[in-house]
N, C-alpha and C. Protein backbone atom coordinates (compact mmCIF):
# COMPACT_ATOMS: atom_id res chain seq x y z
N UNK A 1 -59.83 -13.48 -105.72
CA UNK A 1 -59.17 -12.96 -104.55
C UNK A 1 -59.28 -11.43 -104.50
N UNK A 2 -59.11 -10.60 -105.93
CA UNK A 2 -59.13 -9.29 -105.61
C UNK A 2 -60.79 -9.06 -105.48
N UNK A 3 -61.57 -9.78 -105.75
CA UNK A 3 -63.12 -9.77 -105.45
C UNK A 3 -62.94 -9.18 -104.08
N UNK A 4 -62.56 -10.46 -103.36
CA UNK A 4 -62.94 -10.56 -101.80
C UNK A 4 -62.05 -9.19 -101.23
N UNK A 5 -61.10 -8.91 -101.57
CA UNK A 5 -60.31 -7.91 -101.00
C UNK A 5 -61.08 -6.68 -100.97
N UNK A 6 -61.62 -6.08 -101.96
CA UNK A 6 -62.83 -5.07 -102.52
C UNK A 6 -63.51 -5.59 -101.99
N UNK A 7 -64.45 -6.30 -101.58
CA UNK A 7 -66.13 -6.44 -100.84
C UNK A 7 -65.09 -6.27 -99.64
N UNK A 8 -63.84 -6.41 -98.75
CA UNK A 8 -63.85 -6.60 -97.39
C UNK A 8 -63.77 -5.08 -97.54
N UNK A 9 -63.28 -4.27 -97.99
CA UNK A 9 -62.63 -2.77 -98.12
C UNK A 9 -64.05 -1.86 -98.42
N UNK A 10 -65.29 -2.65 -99.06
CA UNK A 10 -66.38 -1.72 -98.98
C UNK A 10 -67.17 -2.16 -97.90
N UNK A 11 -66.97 -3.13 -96.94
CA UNK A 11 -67.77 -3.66 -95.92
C UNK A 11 -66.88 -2.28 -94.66
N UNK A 12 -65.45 -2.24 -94.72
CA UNK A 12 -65.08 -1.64 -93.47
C UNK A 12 -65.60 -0.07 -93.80
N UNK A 13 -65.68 0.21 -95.41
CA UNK A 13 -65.82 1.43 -94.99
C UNK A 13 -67.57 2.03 -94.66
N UNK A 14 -68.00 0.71 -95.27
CA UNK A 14 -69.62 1.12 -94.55
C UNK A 14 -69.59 1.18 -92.96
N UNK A 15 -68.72 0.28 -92.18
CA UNK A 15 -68.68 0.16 -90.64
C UNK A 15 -68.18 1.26 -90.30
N UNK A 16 -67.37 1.76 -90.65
CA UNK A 16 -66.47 3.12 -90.70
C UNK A 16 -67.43 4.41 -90.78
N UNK A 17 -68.38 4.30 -91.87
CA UNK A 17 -69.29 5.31 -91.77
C UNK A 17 -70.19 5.42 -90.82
N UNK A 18 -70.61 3.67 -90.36
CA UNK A 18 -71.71 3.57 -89.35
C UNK A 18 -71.17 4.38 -88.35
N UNK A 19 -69.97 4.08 -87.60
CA UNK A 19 -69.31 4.40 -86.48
C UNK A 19 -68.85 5.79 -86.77
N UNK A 20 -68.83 6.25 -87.63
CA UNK A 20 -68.93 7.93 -87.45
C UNK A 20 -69.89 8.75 -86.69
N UNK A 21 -70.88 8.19 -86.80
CA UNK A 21 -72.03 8.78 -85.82
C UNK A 21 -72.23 8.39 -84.41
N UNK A 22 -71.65 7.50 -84.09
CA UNK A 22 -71.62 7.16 -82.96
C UNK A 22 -70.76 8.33 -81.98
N UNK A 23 -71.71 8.27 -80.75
CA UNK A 23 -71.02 9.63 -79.71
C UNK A 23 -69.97 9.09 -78.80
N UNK A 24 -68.93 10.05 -78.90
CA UNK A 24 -68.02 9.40 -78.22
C UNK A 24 -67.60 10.50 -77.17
N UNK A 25 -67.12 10.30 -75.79
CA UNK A 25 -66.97 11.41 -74.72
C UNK A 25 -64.79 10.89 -74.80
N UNK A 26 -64.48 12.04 -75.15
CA UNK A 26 -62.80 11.92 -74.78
C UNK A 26 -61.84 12.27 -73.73
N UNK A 27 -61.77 12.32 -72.88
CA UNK A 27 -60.89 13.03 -71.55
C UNK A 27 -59.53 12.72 -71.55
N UNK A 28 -58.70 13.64 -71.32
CA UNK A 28 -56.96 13.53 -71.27
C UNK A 28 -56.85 13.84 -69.96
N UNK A 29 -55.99 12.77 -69.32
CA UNK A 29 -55.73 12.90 -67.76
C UNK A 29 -54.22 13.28 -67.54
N UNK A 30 -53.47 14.56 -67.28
CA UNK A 30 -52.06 14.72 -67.29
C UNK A 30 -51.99 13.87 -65.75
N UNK A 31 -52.80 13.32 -64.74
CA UNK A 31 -52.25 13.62 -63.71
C UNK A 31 -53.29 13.04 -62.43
N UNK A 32 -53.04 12.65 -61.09
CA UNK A 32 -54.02 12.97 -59.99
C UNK A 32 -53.81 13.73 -59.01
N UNK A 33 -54.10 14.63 -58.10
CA UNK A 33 -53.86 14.76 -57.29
C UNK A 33 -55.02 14.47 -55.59
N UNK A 34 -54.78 14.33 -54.60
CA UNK A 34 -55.37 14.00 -53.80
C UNK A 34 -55.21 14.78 -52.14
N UNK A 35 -56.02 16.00 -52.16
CA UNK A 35 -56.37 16.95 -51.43
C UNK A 35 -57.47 17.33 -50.16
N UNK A 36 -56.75 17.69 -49.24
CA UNK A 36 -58.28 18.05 -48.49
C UNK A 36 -59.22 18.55 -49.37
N UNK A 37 -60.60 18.89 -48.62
CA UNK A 37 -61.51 19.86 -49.43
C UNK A 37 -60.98 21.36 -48.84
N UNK A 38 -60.12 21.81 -47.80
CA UNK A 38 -60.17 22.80 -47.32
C UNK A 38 -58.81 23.59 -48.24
N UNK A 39 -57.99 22.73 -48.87
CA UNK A 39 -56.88 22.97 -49.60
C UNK A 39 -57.72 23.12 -51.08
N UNK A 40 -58.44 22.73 -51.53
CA UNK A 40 -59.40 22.76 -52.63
C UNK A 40 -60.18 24.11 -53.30
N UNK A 41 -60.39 24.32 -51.83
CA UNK A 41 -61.00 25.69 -51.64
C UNK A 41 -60.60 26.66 -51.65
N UNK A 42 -58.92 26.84 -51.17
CA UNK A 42 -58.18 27.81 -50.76
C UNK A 42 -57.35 27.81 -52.24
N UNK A 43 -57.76 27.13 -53.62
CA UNK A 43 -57.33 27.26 -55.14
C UNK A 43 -58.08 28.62 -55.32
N UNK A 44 -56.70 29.16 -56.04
CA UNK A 44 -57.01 30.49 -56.77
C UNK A 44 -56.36 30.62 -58.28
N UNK A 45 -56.98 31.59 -59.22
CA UNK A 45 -56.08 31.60 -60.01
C UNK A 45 -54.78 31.43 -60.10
N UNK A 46 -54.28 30.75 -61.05
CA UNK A 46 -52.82 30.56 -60.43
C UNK A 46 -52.02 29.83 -59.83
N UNK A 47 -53.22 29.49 -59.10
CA UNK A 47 -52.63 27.97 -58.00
C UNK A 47 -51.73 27.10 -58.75
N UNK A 48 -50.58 26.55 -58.16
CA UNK A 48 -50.27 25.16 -58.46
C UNK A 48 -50.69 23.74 -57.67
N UNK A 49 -50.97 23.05 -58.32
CA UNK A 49 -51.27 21.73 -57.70
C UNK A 49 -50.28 20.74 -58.52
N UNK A 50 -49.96 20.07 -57.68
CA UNK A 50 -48.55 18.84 -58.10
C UNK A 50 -49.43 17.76 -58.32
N UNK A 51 -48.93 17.36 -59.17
CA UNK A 51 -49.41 15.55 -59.98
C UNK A 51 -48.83 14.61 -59.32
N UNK A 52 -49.32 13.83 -59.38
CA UNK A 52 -48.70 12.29 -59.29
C UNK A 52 -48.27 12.13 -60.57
N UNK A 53 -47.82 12.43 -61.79
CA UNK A 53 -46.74 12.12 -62.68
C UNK A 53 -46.10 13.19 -63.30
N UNK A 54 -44.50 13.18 -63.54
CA UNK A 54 -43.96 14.36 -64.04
C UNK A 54 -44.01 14.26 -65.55
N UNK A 55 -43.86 15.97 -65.63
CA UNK A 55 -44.02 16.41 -67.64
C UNK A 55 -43.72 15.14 -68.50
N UNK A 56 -42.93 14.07 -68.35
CA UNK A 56 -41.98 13.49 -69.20
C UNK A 56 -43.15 12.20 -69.53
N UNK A 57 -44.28 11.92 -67.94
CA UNK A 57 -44.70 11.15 -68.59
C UNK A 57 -45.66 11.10 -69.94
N UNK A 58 -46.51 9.72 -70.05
CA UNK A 58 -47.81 9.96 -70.93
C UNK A 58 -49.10 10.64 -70.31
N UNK A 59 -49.67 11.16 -71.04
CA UNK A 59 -51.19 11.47 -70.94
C UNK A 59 -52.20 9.97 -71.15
N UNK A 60 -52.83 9.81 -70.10
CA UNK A 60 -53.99 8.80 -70.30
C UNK A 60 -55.13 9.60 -71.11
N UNK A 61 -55.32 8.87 -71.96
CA UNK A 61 -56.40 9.20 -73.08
C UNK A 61 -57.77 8.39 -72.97
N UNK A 62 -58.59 8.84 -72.17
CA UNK A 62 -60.00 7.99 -72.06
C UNK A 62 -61.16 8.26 -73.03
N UNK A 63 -61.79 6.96 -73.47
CA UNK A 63 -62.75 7.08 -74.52
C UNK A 63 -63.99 6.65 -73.91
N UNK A 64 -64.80 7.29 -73.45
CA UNK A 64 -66.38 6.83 -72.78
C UNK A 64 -65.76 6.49 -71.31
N UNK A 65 -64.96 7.44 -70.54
CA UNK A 65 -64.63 6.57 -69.46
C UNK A 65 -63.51 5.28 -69.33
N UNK A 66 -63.09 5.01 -70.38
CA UNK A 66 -62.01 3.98 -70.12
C UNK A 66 -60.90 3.95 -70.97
N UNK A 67 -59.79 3.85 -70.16
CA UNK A 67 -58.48 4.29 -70.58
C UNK A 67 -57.52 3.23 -72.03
């Protein structure tokens, strides 16, 4: 039994290493908002733009595009 426990623990960490190299794209979304383009334009330093969710909520955390 402690065989199998050790071969499963050197199998994950070879997968573990495989998948280290693998590329991964990460994006944190606080928020959406949904604007003319003419309000878009008229952003300046500084600007505020309001979310569709307040401070308190979560951040969506996307990995390759999906949440």
């Amino acid at each position: 039994m402690a065989e199998q426990v050790a071969a499963g623990g050197a199998s994950a960490e070879r997968l573990l290493e495989f998948m280290s190299d693998v590329p991964l794209t990460l994006s944190v979304q606080m928020g959406r908002a949904r604007m003319p383009l003419r309000d878009v334009m008229g952003l300046s330093e500084g600007s505020v733009v309001e979310l569709d969710k307040s401070e308190n909520d979560a951040l969506d955390l996307y990995a390759n595009d999906r949440l």
